[in-house]
Protein backbone atom coordinates (compact mmCIF):
# COMPACT_ATOMS: atom_id res chain seq x y z
CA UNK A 1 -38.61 15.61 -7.53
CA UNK A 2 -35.70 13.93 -9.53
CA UNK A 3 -32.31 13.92 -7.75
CA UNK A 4 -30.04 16.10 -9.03
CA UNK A 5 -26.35 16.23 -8.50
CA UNK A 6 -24.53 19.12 -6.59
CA UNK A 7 -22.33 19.79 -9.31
CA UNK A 8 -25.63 20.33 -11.82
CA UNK A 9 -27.23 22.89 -9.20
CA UNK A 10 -28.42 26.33 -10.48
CA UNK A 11 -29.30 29.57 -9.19
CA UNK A 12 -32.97 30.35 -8.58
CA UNK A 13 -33.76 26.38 -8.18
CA UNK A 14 -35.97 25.55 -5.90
CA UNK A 15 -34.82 21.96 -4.67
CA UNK A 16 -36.13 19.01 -2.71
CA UNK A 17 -34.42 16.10 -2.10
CA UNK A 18 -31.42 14.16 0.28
CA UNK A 19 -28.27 14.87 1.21
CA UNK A 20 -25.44 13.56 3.05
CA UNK A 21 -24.49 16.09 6.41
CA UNK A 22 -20.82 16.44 5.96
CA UNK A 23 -20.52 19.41 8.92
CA UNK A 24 -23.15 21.11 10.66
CA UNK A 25 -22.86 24.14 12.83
CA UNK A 26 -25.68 25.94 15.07
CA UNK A 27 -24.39 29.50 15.73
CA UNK A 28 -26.04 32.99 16.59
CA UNK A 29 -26.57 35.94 14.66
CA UNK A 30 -25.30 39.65 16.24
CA UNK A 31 -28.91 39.69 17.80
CA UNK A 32 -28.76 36.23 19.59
CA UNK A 33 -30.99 34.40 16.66
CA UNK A 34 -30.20 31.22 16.45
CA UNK A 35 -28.97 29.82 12.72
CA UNK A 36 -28.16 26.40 11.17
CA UNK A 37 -24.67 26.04 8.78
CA UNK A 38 -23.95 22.86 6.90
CA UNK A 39 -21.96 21.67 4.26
CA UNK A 40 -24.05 19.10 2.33
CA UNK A 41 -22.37 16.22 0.04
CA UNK A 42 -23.21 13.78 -2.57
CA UNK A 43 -20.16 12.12 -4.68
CA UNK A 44 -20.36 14.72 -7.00
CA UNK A 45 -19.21 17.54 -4.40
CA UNK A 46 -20.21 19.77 -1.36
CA UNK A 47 -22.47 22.61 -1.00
CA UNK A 48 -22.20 25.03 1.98
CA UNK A 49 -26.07 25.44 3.32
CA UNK A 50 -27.80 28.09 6.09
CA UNK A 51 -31.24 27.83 7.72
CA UNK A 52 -32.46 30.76 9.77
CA UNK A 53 -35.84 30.06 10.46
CA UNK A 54 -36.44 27.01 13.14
CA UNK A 55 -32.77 26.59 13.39
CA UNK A 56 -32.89 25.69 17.02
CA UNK A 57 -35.45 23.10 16.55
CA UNK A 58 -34.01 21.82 13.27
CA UNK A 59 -30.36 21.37 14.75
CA UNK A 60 -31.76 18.71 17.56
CA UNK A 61 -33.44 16.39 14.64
CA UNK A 62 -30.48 15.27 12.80
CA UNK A 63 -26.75 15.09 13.29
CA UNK A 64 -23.36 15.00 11.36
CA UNK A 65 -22.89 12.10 9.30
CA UNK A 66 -26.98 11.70 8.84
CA UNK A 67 -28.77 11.66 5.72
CA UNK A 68 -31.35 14.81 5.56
CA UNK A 69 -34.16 15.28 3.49
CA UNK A 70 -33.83 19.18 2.46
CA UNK A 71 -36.61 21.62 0.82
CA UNK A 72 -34.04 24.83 -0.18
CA UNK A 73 -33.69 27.88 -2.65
CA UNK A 74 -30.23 27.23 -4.55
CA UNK A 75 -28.67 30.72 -4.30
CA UNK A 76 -25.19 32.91 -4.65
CA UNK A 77 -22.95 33.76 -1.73
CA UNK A 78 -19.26 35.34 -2.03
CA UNK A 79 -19.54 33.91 -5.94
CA UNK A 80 -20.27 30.67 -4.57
CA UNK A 81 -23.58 28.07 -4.79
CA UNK A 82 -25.28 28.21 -1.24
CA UNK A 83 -28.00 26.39 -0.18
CA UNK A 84 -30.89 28.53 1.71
CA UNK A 85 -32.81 26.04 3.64
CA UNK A 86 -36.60 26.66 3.98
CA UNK A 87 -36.96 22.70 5.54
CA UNK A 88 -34.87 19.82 6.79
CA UNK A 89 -35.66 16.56 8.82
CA UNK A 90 -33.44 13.58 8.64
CA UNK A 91 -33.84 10.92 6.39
CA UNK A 92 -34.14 7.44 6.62
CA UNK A 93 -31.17 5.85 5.35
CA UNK A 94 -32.80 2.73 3.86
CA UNK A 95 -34.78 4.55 1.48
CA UNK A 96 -31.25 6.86 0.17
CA UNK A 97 -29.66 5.04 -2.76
CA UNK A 98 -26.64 5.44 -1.73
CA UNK A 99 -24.91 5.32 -5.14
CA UNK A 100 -25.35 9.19 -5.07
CA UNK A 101 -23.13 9.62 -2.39
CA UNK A 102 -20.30 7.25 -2.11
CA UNK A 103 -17.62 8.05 -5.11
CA UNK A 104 -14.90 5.40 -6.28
CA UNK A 105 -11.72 5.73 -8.34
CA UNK A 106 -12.62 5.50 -12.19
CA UNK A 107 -9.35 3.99 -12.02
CA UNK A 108 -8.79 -0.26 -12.10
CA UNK A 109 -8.39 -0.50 -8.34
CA UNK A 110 -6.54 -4.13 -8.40
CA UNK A 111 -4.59 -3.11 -11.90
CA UNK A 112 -3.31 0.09 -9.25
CA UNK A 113 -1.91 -2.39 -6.46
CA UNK A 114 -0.43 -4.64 -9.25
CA UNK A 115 1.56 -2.19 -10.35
CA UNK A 116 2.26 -0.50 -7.12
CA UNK A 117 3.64 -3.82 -6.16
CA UNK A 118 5.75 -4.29 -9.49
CA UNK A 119 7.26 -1.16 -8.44
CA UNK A 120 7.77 -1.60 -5.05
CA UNK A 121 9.51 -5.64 -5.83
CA UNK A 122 12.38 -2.98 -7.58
CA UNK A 123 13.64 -2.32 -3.91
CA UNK A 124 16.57 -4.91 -2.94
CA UNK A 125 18.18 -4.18 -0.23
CA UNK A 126 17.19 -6.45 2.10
CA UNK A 127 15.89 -4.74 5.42
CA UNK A 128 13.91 -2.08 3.00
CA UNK A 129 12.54 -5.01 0.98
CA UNK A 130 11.51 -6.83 4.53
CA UNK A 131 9.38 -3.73 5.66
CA UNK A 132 7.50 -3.61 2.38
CA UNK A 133 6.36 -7.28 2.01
CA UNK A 134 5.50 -7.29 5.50
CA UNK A 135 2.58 -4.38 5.02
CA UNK A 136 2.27 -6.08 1.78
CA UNK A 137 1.29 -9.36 3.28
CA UNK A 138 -0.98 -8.25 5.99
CA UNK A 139 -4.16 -8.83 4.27
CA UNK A 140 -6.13 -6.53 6.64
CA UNK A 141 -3.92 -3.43 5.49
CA UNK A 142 -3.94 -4.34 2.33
CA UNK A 143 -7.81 -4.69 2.81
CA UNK A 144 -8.06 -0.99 3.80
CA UNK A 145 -5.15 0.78 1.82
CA UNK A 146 -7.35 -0.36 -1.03
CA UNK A 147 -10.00 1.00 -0.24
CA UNK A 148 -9.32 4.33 2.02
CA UNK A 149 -9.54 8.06 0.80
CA UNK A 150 -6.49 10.39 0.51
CA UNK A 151 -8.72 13.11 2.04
CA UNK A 152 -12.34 14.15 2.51
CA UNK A 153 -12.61 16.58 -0.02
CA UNK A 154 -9.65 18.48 -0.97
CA UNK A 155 -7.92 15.73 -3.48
CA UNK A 156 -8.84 11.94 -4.35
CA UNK A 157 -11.75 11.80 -1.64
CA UNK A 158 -13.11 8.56 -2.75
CA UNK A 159 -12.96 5.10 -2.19
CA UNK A 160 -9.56 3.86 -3.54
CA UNK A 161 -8.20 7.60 -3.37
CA UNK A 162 -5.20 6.40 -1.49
CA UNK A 163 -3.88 4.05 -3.85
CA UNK A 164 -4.45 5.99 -6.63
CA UNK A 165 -2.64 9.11 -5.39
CA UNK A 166 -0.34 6.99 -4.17
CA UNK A 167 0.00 5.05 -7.06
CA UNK A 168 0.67 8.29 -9.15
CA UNK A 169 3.11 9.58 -6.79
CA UNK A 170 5.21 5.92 -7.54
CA UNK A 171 5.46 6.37 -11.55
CA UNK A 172 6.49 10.13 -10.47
CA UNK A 173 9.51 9.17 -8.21
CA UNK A 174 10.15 6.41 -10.69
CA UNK A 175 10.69 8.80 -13.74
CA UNK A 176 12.86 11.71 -11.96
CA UNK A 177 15.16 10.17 -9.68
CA UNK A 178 17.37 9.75 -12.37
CA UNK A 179 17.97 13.27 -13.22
CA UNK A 180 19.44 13.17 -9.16
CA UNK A 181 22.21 10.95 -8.70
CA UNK A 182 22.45 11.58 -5.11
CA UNK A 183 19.02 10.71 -4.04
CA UNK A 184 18.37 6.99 -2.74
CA UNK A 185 15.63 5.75 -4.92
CA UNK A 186 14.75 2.41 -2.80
CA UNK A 187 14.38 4.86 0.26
CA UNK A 188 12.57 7.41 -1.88
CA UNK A 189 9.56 4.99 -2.79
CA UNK A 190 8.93 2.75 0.27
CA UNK A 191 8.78 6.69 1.67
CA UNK A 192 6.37 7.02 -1.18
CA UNK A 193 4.36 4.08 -0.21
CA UNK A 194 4.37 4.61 3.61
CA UNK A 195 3.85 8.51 3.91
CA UNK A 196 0.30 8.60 4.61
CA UNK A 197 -0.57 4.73 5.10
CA UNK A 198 -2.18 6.85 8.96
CA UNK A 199 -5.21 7.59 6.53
CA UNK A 200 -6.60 4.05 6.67
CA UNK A 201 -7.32 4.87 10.47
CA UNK A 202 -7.64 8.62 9.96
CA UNK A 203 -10.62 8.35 8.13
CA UNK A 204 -13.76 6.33 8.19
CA UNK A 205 -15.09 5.29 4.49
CA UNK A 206 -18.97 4.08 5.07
CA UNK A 207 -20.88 5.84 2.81
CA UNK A 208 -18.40 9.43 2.28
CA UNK A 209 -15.16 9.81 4.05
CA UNK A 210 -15.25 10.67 7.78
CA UNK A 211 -12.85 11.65 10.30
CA UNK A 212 -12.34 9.03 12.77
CA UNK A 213 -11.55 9.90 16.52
CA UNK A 214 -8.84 8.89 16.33
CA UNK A 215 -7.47 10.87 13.16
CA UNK A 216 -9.11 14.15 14.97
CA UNK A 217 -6.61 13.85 17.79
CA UNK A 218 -3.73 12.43 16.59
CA UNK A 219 -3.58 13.34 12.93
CA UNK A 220 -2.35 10.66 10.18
CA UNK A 221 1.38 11.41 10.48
CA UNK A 222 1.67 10.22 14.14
CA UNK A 223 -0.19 7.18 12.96
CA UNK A 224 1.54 6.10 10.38
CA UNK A 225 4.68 6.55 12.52
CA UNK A 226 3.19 3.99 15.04
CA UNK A 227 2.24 2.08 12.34
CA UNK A 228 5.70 1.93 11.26
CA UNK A 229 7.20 1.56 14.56
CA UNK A 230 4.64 -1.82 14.88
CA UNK A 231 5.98 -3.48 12.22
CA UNK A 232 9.73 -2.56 12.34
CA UNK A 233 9.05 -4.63 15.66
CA UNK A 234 8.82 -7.81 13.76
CA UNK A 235 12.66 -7.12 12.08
CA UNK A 236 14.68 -6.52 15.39
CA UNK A 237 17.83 -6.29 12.96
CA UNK A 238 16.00 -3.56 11.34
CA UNK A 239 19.40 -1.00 10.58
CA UNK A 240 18.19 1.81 13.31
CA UNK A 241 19.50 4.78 10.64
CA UNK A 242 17.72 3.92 7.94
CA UNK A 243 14.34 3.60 10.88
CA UNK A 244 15.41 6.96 11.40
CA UNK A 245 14.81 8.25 7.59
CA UNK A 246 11.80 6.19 7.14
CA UNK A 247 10.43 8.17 9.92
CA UNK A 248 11.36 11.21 8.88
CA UNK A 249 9.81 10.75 5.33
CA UNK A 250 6.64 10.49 7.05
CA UNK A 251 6.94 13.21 9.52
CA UNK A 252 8.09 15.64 7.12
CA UNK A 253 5.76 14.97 3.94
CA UNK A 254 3.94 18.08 4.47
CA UNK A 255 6.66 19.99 4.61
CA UNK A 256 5.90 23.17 6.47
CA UNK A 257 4.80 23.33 10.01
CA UNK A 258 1.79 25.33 9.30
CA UNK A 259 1.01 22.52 7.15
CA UNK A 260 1.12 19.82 9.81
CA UNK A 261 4.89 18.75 9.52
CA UNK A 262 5.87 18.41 12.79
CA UNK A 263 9.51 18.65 10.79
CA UNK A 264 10.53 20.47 7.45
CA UNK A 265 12.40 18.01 5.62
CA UNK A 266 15.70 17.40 5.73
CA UNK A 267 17.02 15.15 3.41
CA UNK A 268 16.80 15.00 -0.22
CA UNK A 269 14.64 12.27 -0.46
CA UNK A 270 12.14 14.04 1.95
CA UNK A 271 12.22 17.12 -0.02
CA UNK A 272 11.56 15.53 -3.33
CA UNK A 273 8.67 13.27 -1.54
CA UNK A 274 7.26 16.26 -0.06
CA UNK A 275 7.10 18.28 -3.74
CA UNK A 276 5.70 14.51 -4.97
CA UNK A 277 3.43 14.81 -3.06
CA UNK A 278 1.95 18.10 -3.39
CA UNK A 279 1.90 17.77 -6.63
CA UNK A 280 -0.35 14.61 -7.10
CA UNK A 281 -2.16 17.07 -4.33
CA UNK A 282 -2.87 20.13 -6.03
CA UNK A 283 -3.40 17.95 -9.60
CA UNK A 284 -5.71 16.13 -7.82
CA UNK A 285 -7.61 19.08 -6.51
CA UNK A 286 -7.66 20.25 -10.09
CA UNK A 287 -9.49 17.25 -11.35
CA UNK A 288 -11.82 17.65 -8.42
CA UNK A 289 -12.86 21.31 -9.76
CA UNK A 290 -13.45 20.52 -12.83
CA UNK A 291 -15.31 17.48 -12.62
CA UNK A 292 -17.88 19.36 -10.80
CA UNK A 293 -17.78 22.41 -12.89
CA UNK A 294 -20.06 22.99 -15.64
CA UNK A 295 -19.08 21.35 -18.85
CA UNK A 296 -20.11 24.58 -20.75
CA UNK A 297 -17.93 27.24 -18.66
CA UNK A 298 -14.01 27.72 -19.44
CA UNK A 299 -13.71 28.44 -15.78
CA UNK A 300 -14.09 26.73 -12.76
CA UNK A 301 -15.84 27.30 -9.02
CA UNK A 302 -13.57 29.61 -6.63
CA UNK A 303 -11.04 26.75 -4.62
CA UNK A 304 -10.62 27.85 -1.30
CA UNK A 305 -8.22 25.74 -0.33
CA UNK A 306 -6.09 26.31 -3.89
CA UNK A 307 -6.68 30.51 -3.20
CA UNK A 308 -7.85 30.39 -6.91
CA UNK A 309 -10.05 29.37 -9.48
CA UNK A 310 -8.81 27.44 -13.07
CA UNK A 311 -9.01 28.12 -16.62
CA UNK A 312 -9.86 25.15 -18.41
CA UNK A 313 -7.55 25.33 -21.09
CA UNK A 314 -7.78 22.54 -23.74
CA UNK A 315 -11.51 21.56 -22.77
């Protein structure tokens, strides 16, 4: 059979074909029955995905981050397209084109950094300016800041995601700070450009975004703080205040603890770079939804992690 996108699945479909194991889960049913749950991903989207027939032996053939070969009835759960597997072994992955799978900004990826960097040469004062060319001149950061994800699946979750969201959050903070007199706009975008810089080690980018190890236990926040803390090394004079608010943009950008902020923010550049932020987020998200949505509905899927679902007004 043809390959056919997630996002052009339909009810009643009968489907065989490969797909990339984002999460799999074996768990048991009230009776003790054993049953397979996966989430299933090509660069179009992700489909949840339950086997309960030879589950057991299924679950021991393939693993997370595998390419499977699935035979499956395309079905409706909770108002949502579920995948009913009948079949799955794993796939081999020199015979997956992997163009179906791995997802890159539309956007001009060196035209991004360009500008990012024509924004970024607008901070003078000295020690500020320091820290920036010094992540701007290590070519290995560079090297993955280009290329990394701002998440796996929630908002830009495709090679060059980072930049781009960060990137849009720049021309943001660059057209409102002047409505606030009292906000420090140097300090406002190298906050901006370091908040999650973590996500280059957070996540792995081979063929779809991963979570390292390393971004499992520690989380991007406390690794962008190290990564911070390594370079301020290299400028002992570095004034230990403004250290102090650098960190702080980064440890507050979420800005609620049951959002991962291990502090609320608490200045008024940290505020505004946390609202930035979830802005580009939730915009982002938006343009995730409907780019998988069909063309022909004025509504999209149901977003769990947005609690809602859009009207798409204007298209």
């Amino acid at each position: 059979m043809p390959y056919k996108p997630i996002n052009a699945l339909k009810p009643g479909e009968n489907i065989k074909q490969v797909f990339f194991v984002a999460e799999k889960q074996l768990l048991k049913t009230k009776q003790g029955k054993p049953y397979l749950t996966l989430e299933l991903a090509d660069k179009t989207g992700r489909i949840k995905a339950v086997m309960w027939d030879n589950a057991d032996a299924a679950n021991g053939t393939f693993k997370t981050g595998d390419f499977a070969h699935c035979q499956a009835l395309v079905e409706i759960y909770k108002d949502e397209l579920q995948l009913k597997i009948n079949a799955v072994a794993p796939a081999n992955p020199d015979d997956v084109d992997v163009a179906n799978f791995t997802a890159h900004t539309a956007k001009d990826v060196e035209l991004l950094f360009e500008e990012l960097k024509e924004t970024l040469a607008t901070v003078k004062e000295p020690s500020l300016s320091k820290l920036v060319n010094l992540f701007l001149n290590d070519k290995e950061f560079v090297r993955q800041f280009k290329s990394a994800p701002a998440a796996i699946k929630n908002h830009h979750p495709y090679v060059g995601g980072l930049l781009e969201h960060t990137a849009n959050m720049m021309q943001l903070a660059k057209s409102i700070t002047a409505y606030y007199p009292f906000i420090n706009p140097e300090l406002l975008l190298v906050g901006v450009f370091l908040h999650d810089i973590g996500k280059i080690k957070e996540y792995a980018m081979d063929v779809m975004a991963q979570m390292t190890d390393e971004g499992e236990l520690l989380g991007h926040t406390i690794i962008g703080i190290t990564m911070l803390e390594e370079k301020l090394k290299e400028i002992p004079d570095f004034p230990a205040d403004k250290a102090t608010m650098i960190k702080h943009l980064i440890g507050s950008h979420h800005g609620d603890r049951q959002y991962g902020a291990p502090v609320l923010p608490m200045t008024p550049e940290a505020l505004m770079l946390h609202y930035l932020d979830n802005l580009d987020a939730k915009m982002g998200g938006y343009q995730q939804l409907t780019a998988k949505s069909d063309p022909k509905e004025h509504w999209t899927e149901w977003s769990k992690s947005l609690e809602r679902r859009f009207y798409k007004s204007g298209q």
